[in-house]
Protein backbone atom coordinates (compact mmCIF):
# COMPACT_ATOMS: atom_id res chain seq x y z
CA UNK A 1 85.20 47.16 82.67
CA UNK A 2 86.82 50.80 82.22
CA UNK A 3 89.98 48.94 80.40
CA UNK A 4 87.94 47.07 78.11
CA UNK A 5 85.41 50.65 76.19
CA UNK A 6 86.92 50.57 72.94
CA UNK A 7 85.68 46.76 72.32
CA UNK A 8 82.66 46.58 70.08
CA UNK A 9 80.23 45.23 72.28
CA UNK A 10 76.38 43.42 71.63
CA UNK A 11 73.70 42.72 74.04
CA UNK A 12 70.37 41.64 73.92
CA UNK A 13 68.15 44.93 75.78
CA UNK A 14 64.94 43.21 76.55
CA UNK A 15 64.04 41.26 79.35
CA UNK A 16 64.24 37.67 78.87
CA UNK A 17 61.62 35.35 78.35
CA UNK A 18 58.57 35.51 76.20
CA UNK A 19 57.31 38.59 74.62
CA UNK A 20 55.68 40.50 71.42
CA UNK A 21 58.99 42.08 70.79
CA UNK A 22 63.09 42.21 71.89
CA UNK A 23 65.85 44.26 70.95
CA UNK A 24 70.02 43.42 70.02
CA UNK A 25 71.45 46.12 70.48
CA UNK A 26 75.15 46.60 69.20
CA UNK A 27 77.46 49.86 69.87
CA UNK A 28 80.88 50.32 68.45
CA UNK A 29 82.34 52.21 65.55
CA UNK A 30 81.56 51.75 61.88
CA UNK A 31 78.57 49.71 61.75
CA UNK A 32 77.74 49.46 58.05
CA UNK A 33 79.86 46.30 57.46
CA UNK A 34 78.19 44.23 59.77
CA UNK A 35 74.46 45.93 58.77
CA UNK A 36 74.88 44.44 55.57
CA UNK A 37 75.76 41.17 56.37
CA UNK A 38 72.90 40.87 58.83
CA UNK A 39 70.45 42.64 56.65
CA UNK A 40 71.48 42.44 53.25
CA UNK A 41 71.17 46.30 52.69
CA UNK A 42 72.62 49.58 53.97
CA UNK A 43 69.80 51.39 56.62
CA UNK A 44 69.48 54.81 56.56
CA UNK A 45 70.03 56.93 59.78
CA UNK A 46 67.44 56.51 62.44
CA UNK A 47 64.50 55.04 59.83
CA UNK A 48 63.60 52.13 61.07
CA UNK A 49 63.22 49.42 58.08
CA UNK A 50 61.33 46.07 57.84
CA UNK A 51 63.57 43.21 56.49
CA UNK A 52 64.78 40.00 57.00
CA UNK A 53 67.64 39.34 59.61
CA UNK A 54 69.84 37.04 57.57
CA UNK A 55 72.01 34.05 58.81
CA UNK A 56 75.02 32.85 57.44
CA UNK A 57 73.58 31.31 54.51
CA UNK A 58 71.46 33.89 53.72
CA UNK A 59 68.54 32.38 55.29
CA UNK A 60 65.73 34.22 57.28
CA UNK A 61 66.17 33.58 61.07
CA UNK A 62 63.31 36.33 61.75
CA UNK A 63 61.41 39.61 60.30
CA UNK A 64 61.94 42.66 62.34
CA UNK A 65 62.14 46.53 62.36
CA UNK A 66 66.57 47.89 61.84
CA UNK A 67 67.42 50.81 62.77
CA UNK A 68 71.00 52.30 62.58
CA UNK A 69 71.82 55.53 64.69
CA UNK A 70 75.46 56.60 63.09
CA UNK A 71 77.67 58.55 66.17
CA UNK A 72 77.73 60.48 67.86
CA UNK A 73 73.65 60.73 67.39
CA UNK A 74 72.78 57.85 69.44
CA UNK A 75 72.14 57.11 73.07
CA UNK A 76 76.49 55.75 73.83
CA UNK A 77 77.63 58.12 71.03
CA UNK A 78 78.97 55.94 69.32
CA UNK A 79 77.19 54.01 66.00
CA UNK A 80 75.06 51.82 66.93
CA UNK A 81 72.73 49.02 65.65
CA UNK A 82 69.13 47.57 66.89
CA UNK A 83 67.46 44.68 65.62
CA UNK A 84 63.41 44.80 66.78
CA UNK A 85 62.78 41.11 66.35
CA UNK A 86 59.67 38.96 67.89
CA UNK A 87 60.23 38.27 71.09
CA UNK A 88 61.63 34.81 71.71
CA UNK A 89 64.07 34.04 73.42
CA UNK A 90 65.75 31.72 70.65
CA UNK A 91 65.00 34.05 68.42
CA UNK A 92 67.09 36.81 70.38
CA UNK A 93 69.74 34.16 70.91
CA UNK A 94 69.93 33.74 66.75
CA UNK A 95 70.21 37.10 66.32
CA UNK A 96 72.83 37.78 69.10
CA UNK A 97 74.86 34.83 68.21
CA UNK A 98 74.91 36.11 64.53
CA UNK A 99 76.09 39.35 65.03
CA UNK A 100 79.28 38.08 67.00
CA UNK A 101 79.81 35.41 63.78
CA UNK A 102 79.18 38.48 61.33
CA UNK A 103 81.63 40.30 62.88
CA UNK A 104 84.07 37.48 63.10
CA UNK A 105 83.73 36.80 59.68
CA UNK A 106 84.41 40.02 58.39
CA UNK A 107 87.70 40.13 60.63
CA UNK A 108 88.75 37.31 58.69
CA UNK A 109 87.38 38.16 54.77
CA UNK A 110 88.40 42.01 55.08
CA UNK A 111 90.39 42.42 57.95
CA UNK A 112 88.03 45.02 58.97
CA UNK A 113 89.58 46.00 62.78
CA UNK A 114 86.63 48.35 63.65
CA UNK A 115 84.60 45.06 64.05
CA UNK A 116 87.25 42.93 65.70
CA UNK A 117 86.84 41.77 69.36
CA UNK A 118 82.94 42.45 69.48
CA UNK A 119 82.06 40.89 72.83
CA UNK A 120 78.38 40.53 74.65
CA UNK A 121 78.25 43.83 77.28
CA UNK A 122 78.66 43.47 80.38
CA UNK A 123 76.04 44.58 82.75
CA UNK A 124 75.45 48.53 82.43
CA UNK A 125 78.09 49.07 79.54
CA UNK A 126 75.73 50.89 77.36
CA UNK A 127 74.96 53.53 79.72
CA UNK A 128 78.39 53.55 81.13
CA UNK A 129 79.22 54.44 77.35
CA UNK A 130 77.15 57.58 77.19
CA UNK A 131 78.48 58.74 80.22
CA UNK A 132 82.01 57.95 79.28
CA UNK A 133 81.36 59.76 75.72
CA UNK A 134 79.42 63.05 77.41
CA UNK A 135 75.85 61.98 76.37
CA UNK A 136 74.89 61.98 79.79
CA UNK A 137 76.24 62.31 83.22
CA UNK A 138 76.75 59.86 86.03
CA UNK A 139 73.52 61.36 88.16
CA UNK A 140 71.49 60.56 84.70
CA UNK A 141 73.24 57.22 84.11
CA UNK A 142 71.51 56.42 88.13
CA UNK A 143 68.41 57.74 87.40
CA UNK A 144 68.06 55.11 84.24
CA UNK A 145 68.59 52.13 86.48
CA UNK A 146 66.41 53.66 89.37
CA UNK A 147 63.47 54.23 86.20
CA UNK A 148 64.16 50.82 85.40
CA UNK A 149 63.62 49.72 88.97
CA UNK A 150 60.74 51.90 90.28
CA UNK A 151 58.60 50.60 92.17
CA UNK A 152 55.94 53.54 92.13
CA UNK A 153 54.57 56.08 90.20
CA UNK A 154 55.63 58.56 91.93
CA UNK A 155 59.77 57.11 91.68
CA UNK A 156 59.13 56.63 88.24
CA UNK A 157 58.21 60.47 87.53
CA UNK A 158 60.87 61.58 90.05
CA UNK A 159 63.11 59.21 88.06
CA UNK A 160 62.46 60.82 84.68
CA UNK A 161 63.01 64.05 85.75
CA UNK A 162 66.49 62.90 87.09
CA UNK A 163 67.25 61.45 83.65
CA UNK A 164 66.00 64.80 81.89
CA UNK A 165 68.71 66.45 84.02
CA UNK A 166 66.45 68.33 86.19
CA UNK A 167 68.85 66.91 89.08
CA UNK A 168 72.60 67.54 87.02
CA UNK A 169 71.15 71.20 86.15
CA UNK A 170 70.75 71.92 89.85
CA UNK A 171 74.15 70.87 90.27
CA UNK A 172 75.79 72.71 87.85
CA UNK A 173 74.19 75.83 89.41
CA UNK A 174 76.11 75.40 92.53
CA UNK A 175 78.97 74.76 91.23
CA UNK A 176 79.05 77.75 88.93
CA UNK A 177 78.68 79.98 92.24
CA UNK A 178 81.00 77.86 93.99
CA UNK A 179 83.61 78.73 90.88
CA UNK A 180 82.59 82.37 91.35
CA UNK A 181 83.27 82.16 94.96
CA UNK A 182 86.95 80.45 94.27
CA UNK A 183 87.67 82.79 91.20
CA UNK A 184 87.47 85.47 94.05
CA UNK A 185 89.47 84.38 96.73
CA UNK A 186 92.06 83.09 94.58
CA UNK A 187 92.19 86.96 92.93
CA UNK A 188 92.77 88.16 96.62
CA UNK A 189 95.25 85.23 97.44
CA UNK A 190 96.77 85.94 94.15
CA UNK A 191 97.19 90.37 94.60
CA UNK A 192 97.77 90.60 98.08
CA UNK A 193 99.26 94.24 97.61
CA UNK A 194 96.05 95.64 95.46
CA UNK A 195 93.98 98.28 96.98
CA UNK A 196 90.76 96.23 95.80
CA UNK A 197 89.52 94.28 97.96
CA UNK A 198 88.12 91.37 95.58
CA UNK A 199 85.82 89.81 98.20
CA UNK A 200 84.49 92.92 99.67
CA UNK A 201 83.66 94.61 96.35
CA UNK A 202 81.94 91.41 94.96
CA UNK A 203 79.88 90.73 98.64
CA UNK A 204 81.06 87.40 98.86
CA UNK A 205 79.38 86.71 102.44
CA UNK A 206 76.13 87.47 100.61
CA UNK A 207 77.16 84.97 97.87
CA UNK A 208 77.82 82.41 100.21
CA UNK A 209 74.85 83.12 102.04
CA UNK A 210 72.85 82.88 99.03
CA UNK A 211 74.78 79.23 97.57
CA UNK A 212 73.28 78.09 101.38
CA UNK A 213 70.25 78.99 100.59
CA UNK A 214 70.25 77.29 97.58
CA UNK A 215 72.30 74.07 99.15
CA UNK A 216 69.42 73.61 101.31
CA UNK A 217 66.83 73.70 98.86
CA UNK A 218 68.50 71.14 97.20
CA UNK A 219 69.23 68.98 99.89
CA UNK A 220 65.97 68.51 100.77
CA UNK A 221 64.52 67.66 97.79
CA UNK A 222 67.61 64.99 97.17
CA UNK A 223 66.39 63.78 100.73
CA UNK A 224 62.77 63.08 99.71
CA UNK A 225 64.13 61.69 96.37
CA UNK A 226 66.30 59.45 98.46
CA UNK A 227 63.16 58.29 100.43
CA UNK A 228 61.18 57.75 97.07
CA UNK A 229 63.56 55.41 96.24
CA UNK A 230 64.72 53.28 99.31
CA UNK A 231 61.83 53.40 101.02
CA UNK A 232 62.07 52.79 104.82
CA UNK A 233 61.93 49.39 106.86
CA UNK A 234 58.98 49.08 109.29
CA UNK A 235 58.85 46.55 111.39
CA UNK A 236 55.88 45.31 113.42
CA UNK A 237 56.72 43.72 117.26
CA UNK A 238 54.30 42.78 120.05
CA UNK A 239 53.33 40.30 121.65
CA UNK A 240 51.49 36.98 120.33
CA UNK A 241 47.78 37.72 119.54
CA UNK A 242 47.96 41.48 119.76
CA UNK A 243 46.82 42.04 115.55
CA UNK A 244 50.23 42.21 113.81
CA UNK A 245 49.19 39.94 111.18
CA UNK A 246 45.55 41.99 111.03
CA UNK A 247 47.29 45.07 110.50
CA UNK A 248 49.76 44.05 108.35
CA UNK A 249 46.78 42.36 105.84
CA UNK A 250 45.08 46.16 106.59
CA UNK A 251 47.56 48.27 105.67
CA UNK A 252 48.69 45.90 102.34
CA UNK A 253 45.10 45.28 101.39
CA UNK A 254 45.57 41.81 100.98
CA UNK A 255 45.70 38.31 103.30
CA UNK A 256 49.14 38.05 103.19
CA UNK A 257 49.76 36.60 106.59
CA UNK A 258 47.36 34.24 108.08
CA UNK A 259 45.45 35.52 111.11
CA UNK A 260 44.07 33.38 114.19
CA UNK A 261 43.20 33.53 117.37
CA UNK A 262 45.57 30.96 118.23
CA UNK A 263 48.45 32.40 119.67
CA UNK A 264 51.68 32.16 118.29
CA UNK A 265 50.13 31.62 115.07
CA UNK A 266 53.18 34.10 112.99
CA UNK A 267 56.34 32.09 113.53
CA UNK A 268 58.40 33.11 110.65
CA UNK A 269 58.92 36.66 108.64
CA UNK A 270 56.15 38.02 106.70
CA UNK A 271 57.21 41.48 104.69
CA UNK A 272 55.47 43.33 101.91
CA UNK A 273 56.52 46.57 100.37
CA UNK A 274 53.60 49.03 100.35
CA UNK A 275 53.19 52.33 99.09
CA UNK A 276 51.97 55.72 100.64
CA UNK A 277 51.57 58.70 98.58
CA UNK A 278 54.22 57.28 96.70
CA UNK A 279 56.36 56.81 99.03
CA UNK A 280 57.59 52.97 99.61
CA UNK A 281 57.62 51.33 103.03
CA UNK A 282 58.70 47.46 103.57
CA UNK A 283 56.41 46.68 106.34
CA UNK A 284 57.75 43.46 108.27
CA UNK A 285 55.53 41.11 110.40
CA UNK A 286 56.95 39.32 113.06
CA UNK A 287 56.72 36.12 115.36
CA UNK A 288 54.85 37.32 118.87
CA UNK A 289 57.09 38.16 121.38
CA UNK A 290 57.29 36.22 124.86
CA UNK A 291 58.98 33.62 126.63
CA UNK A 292 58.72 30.19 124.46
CA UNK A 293 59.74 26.81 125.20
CA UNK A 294 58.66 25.65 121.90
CA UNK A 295 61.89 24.81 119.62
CA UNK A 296 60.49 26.41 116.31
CA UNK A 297 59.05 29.64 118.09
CA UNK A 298 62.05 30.38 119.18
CA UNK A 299 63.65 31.03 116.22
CA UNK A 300 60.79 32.53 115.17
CA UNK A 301 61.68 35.19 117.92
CA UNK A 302 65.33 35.45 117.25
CA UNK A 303 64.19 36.49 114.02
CA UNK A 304 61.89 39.04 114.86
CA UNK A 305 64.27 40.84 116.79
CA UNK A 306 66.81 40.50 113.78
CA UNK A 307 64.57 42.22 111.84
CA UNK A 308 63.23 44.49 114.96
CA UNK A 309 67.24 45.78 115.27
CA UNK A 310 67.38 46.70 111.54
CA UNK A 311 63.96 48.95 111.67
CA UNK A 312 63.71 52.52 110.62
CA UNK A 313 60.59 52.53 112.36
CA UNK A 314 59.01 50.04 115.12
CA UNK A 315 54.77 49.33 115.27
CA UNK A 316 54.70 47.92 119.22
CA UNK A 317 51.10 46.71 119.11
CA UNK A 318 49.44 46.55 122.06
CA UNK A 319 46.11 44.73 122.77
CA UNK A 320 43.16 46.77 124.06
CA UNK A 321 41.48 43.93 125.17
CA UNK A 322 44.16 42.59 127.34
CA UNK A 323 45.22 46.11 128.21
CA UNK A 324 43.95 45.33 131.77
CA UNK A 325 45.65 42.23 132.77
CA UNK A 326 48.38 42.93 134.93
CA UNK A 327 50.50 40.03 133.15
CA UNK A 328 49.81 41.36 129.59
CA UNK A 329 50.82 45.05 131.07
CA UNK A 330 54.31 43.69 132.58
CA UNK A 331 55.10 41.30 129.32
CA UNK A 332 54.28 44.69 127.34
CA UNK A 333 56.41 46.55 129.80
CA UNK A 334 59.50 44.22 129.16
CA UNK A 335 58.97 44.46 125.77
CA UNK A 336 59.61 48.51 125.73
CA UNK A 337 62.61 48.09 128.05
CA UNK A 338 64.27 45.91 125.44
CA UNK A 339 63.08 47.88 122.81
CA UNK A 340 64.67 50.97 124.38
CA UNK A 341 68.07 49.08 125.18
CA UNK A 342 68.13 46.92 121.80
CA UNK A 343 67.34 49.96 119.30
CA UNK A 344 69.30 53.50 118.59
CA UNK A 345 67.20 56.43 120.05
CA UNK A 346 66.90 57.63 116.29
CA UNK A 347 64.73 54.62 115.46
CA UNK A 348 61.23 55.62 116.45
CA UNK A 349 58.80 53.50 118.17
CA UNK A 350 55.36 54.13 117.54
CA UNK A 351 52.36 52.88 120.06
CA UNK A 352 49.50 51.53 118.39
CA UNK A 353 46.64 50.45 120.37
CA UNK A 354 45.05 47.52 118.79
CA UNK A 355 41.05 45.96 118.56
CA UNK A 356 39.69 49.44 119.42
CA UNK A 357 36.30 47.92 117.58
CA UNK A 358 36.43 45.33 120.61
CA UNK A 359 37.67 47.70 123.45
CA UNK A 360 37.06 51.31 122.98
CA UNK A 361 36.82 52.36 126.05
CA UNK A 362 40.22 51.02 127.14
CA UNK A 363 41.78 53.42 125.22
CA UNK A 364 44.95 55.06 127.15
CA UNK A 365 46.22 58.63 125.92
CA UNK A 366 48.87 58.45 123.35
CA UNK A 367 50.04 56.50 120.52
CA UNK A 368 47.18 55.38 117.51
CA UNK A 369 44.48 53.29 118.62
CA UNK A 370 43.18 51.23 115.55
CA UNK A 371 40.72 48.58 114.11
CA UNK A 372 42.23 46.33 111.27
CA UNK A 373 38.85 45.25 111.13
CA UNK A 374 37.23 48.14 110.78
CA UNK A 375 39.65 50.27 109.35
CA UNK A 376 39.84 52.49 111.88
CA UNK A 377 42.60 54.78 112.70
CA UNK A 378 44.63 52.85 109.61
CA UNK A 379 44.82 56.69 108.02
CA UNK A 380 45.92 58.03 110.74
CA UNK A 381 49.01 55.27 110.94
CA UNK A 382 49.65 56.09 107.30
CA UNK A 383 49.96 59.86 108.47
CA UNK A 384 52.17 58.99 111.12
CA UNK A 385 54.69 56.97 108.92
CA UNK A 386 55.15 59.40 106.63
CA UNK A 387 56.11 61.76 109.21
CA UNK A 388 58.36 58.92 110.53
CA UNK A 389 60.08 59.05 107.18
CA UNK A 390 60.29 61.99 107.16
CA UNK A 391 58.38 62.62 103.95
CA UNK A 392 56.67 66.15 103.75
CA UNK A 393 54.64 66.58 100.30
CA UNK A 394 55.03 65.64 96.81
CA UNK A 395 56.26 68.91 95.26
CA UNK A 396 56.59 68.50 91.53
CA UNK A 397 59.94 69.12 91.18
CA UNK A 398 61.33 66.18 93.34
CA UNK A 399 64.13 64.01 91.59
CA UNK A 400 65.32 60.56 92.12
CA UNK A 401 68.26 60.75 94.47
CA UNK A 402 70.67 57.72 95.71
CA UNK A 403 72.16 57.80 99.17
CA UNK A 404 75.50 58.81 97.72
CA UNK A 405 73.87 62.02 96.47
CA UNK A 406 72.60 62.70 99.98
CA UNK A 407 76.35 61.93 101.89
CA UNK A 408 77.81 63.91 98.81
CA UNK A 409 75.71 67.36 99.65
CA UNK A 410 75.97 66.86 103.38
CA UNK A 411 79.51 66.82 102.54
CA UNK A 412 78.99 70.37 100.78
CA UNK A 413 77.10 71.50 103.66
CA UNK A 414 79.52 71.34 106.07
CA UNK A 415 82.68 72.94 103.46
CA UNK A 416 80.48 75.81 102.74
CA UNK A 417 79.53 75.94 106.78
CA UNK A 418 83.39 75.86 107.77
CA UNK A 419 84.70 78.53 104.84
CA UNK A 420 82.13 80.98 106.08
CA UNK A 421 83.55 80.53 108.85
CA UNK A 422 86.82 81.43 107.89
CA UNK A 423 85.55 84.15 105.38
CA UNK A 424 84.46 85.69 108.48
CA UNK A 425 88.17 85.90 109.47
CA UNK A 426 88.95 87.11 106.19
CA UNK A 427 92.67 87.89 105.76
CA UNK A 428 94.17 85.30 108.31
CA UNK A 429 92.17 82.14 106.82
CA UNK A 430 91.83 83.05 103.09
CA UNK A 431 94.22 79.79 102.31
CA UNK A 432 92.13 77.82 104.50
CA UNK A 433 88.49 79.35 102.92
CA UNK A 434 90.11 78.86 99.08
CA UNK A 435 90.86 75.08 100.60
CA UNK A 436 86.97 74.06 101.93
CA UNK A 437 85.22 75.77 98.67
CA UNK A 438 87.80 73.22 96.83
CA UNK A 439 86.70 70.54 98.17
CA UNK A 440 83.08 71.50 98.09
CA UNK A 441 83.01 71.31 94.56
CA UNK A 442 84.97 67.85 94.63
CA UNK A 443 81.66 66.48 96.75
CA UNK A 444 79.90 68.49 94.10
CA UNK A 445 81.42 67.06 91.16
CA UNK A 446 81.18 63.65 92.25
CA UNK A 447 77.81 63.71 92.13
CA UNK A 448 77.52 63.99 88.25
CA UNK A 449 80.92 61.82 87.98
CA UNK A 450 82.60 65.09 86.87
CA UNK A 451 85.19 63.96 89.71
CA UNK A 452 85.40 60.13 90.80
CA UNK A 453 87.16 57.06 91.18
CA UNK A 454 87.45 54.77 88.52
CA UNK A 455 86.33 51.64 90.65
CA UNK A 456 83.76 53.97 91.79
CA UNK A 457 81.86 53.90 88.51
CA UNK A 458 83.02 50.21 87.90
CA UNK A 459 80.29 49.32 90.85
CA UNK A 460 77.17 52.08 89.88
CA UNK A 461 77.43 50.37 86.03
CA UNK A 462 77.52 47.01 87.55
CA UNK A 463 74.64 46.82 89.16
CA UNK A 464 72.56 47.54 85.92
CA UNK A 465 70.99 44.91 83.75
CA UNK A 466 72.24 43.80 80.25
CA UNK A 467 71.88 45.68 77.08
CA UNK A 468 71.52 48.94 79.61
């Protein structure tokens, strides 16, 4: 894709299928040729104007709103062209396929080369435009597609504010101490023989003390933006019969997976992504877990502990009515020995005491006892996974973050850990302190794609939609 930014390039930006109105968006340089072949007229900048979109012949193909936004005022920086047509798909079609025969035909008539090559975008290449042109960076770029794909209100606010550059800004604050920082040692590196001591005079140990304080700050926001936006996996084990499928319908609010007293009754997957507080957690139900002869259970089972081994967080329901039985105890016992030798001790495994309208009194100390009939402890599960998550508030100022963001400041982290280490040293390290604040702001700078890999950006533009 990065070989191929100086083609013009047209897209249609609206979801497909049926709607009241879509958008063809083209970006390239010198637009006016091909407005007036498509619309008859020159548009003036950023007005949009009602007109025919013209074919070929002249002919109407549809009625829409133009609007031309000359560079570098428009979202790629570069000139570009929307047609707000009804929202067909044919209709989009037309209008797509007649820009790329416009331009064509202009290459030919006038040997206009500003027009020549226009190609359909590739996924992303709109945004990966505006960051390639310094309209935005590569942290905004992210927080378009993560706006796009929200999947609650809360990620869709958090999102916004990473797009307004709430995110970038708090970047660009660290790395303007971080400079500070590296304009000093270098000084000292650089005048050895001076009676100044640069780092002394300027308190660097209380700089870098401070740039912790305010790494830490952001790292933990970046950590509950991560969460708003991935979510975490919960997965819900037990044995057959012991309410998986009752809480699951509880804590989704709907009768997603069917629930009898038969047992064995779950024998595939079940998921559903729920939200709490905003925060988004793919709760998993599972086939009952216990020694099968039955062909199809089976698998069933194999499954469940598929999805059991790739949990951030296990529900290992226990029955309170069966609590009693020896054989239900040992089956449940068996079940937390594999859990404990199947799962890494960072995946916690929560206790939840099931049918406490049927069996109060059986109610052993620890874990959540619940009714998903009732409703009954159901909050206090929802309290509990959040914790699990790790979620702590919503503080207003939380911004979308990917897990790349998150790797990329624990990166920082341990840099700025390590050259206070050697600023403590001072003289016999000051190569090796200049050396980890370099390549804390390399973490730094890869966050907002000041620093990066090529086919690194190649796979974040990707993954976004057309005419984005």
């Amino acid at each position: 894709m990065l070989a191929r930014t100086t083609d013009p390039i047209v897209a249609i930006a609206t979801a497909s299928g049926r709607g009241a109105v879509g958008i063809v968006r083209v970006s390239g340089v010198q637009m006016a040729p091909l407005i007036a072949a498509i619309c008859g007229r020159p548009l003036k900048p950023r007005e949009a104007t009602y007109l025919p979109f013209r074919d070929a012949l002249g002919a109407p193909i549809d009625h829409g709103l133009a609007i031309h936004f000359p560079a570098p005022h428009s979202f790629t920086g570069e000139d570009v062209f929307e047609l707000q047509a009804h929202g067909g798909t044919v209709v989009l079609q037309l209008l797509l396929a007649r820009c790329l025969e416009a331009a064509e035909e202009l290459e030919l008539a006038t040997g206009q080369p500003r027009l020549a090559g226009l190609r359909v975008a590739e996924p992303g290449e709109f945004s990966q435009r505006a960051f390639l042109n310094g309209k935005i960076d590569l942290a905004q770029a992210e927080a378009i597609a993560d706006l796009i794909d929200a999947s609650t209100e809360a990620a869709a606010r958090s999102a916004g504010r990473s797009l307004s550059g709430a995110f970038s800004q708090e970047i660009h604050t660290l790395l303007d101490a971080l400079v500070r920082l590296r304009m000093l040692v270098e000084a000292t590196l650089d005048f050895p023989d001076e009676e100044i001591d640069f780092l002394q005079e300027a308190d660097a140990i209380g700089q870098l003390a401070d740039l912790k304080v305010q790494l830490d700050a952001v790292q933990q926001r970046a950590r509950q933006g991560a969460l708003l936006r991935e979510g975490i996996k919960v997965v819900i084990a037990g044995q057959p019969n012991a309410g998986k499928s009752s809480l699951l319908n509880a804590l989704a609010g709907a009768e997603l997976a069917i629930v009898s007293s038969v047992a064995g009754t779950t024998r595939d997957v079940v998921s559903q992504t729920i939200q709490i507080h905003g925060v988004p957690l793919h709760v998993v139900d599972t086939a009952g877990l216990r020694d099968s002869v039955d062909e199809v259970e089976q698998i069933g089972i194999a499954r469940a502990w598929g999805q059991i081994e790739g949990a951030d967080a296990v529900l290992f329901l226990h029955d309170l009515t069966r609590a009693s039985s020896a054989d239900y105890a040992q089956a449940d016992e068996e079940i937390a020995r594999l859990l404990a030798t199947r799962l890494p001790a960072s995946v916690p495994v929560i206790d939840i005491w099931s049918k406490f309208d049927a069996a109060p009194a059986a109610t052993p100390d620890g874990g959540i006892s619940l009714s998903a009939r009732t409703g009954y402890g159901i909050e206090a599960l929802r309290t509990r996974l959040l914790e699990v998550a790790g979620w702590q508030s919503v503080p207003e100022g939380v911004y979308l973050a990917r897990a790349r963001h998150v790797q990329a400041l624990t990166r920082v982290d341990h840099h700025i850990a390590v050259a206070a280490e050697h600023l403590a040293a001072r003289a016999q390290s000051l190569d090796l302190l200049a050396e980890e604040l370099r390549l804390a702001q390399n973490a730094l700078n890869e966050i907002t794609g000041e620093f990066g890999a090529d086919d690194l950006l190649g796979v974040i533009f990707s993954r976004f939609c057309i005419g984005k």
